[in-house]
Protein backbone atom coordinates (compact mmCIF):
# COMPACT_ATOMS: atom_id res chain seq x y z
CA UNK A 1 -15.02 -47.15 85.41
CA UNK A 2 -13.97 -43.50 84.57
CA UNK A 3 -16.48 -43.60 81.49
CA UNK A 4 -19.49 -45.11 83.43
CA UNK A 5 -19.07 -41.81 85.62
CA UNK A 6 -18.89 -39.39 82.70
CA UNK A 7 -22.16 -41.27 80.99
CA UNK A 8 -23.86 -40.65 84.40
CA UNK A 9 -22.54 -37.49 84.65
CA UNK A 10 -23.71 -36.11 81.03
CA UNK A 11 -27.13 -38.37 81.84
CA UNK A 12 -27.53 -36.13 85.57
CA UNK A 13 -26.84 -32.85 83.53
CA UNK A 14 -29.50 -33.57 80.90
CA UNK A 15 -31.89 -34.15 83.11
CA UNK A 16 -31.08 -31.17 85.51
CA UNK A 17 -31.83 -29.22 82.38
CA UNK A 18 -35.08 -30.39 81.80
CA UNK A 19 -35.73 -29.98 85.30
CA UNK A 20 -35.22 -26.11 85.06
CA UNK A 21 -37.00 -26.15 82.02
CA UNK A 22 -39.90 -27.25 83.90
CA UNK A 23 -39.60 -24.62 86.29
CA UNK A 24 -42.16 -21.63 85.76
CA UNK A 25 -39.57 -18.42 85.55
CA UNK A 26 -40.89 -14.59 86.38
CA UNK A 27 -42.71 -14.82 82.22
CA UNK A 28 -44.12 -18.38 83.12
CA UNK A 29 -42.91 -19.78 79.94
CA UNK A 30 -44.21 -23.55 80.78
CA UNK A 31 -46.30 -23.55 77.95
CA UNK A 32 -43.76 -22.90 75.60
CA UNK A 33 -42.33 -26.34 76.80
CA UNK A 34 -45.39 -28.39 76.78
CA UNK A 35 -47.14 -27.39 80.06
CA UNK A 36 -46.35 -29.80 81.93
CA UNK A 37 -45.60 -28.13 85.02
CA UNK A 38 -49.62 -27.04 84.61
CA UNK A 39 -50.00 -30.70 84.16
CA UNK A 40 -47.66 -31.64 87.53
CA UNK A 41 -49.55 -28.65 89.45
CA UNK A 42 -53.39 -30.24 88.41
CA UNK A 43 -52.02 -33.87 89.81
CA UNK A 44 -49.70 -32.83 92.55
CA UNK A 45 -50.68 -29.45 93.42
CA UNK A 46 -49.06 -26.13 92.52
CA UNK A 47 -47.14 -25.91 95.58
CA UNK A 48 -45.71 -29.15 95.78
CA UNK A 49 -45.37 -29.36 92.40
CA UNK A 50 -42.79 -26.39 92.86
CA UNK A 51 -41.24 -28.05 96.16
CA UNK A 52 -40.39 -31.29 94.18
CA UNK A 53 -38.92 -29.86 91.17
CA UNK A 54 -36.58 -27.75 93.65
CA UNK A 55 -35.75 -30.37 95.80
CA UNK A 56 -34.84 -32.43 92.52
CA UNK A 57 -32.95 -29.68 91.20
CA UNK A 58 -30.75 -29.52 94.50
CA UNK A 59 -30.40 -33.64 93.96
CA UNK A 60 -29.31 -33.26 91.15
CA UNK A 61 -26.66 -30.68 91.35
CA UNK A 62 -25.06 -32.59 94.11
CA UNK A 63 -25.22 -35.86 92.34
CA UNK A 64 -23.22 -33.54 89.37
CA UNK A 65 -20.52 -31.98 91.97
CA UNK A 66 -19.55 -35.76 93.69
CA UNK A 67 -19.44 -37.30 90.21
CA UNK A 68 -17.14 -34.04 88.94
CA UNK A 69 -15.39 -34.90 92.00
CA UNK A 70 -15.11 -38.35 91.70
CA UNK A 71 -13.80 -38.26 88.42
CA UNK A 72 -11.54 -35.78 88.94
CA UNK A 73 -9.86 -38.09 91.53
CA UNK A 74 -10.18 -41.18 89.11
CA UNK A 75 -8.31 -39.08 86.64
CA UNK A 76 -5.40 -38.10 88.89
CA UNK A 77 -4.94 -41.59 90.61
CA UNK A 78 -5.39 -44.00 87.41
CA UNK A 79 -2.04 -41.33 85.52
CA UNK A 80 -4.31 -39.80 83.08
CA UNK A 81 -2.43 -36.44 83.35
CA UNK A 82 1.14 -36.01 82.10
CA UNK A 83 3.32 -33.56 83.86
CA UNK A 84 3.79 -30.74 82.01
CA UNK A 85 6.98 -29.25 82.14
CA UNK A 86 8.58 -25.70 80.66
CA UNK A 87 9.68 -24.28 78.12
CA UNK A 88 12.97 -24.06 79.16
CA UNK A 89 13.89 -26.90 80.39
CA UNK A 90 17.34 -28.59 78.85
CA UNK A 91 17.92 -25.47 77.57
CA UNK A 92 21.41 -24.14 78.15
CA UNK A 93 21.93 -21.11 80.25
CA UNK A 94 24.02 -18.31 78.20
CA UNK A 95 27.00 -17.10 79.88
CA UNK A 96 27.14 -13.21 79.12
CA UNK A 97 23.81 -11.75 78.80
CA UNK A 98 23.80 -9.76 75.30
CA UNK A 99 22.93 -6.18 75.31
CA UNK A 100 21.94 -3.98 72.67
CA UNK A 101 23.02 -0.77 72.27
CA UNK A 102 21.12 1.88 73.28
CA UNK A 103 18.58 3.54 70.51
CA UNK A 104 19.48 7.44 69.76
CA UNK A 105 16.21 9.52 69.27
CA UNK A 106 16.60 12.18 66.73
CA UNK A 107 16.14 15.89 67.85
CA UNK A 108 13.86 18.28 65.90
């Protein structure tokens, strides 16, 4: 189960970056990446064009979050973290702290 949701969650990421892709930017790259915005703005229209590719960017990033989410919980309940513990632990606790004597600094 936990790698169907990490297959759709690297497939929903792909295709939220070809969705901004397709996004014209402030330079209007589009034809750098084929057009096809021009293409989506001759069939739809320019402005709905732009509505749909927003409101499929939003999908998408909330389709990414629940499935992070999702699999973050799958993760925790199934045991697929260990516990990490210290350093220290089983190590035995010295009786007299050791000190060092103090370090003269020679005078000019």
């Amino acid at each position: 189960m936990f790698t169907v949701v990490v297959i759709l969650l690297l497939f929903a990421s792909i295709l939220l970056i070809g969705v901004i892709l397709l996004q014209p930017g402030k330079g209007d790259l589009s034809p750098t990446f084929g057009g096809l915005t021009t293409q989506f703005g001759t069939m739809f229209g320019t402005q709905r064009t732009m509505d749909f590719l927003q409101k499929t960017t939003r999908v998408l990033i909330i389709i990414i979050l629940l499935l992070s989410l999702f699999a973050n919980k799958f993760l925790l309940k199934s045991g697929g973290t260990q516990e990490i513990k210290p350093v220290t632990q089983g190590a035995q606790i010295p009786k007299t702290v050791p000190t060092t004597p103090p370090i003269e600094v020679p005078k000019k």
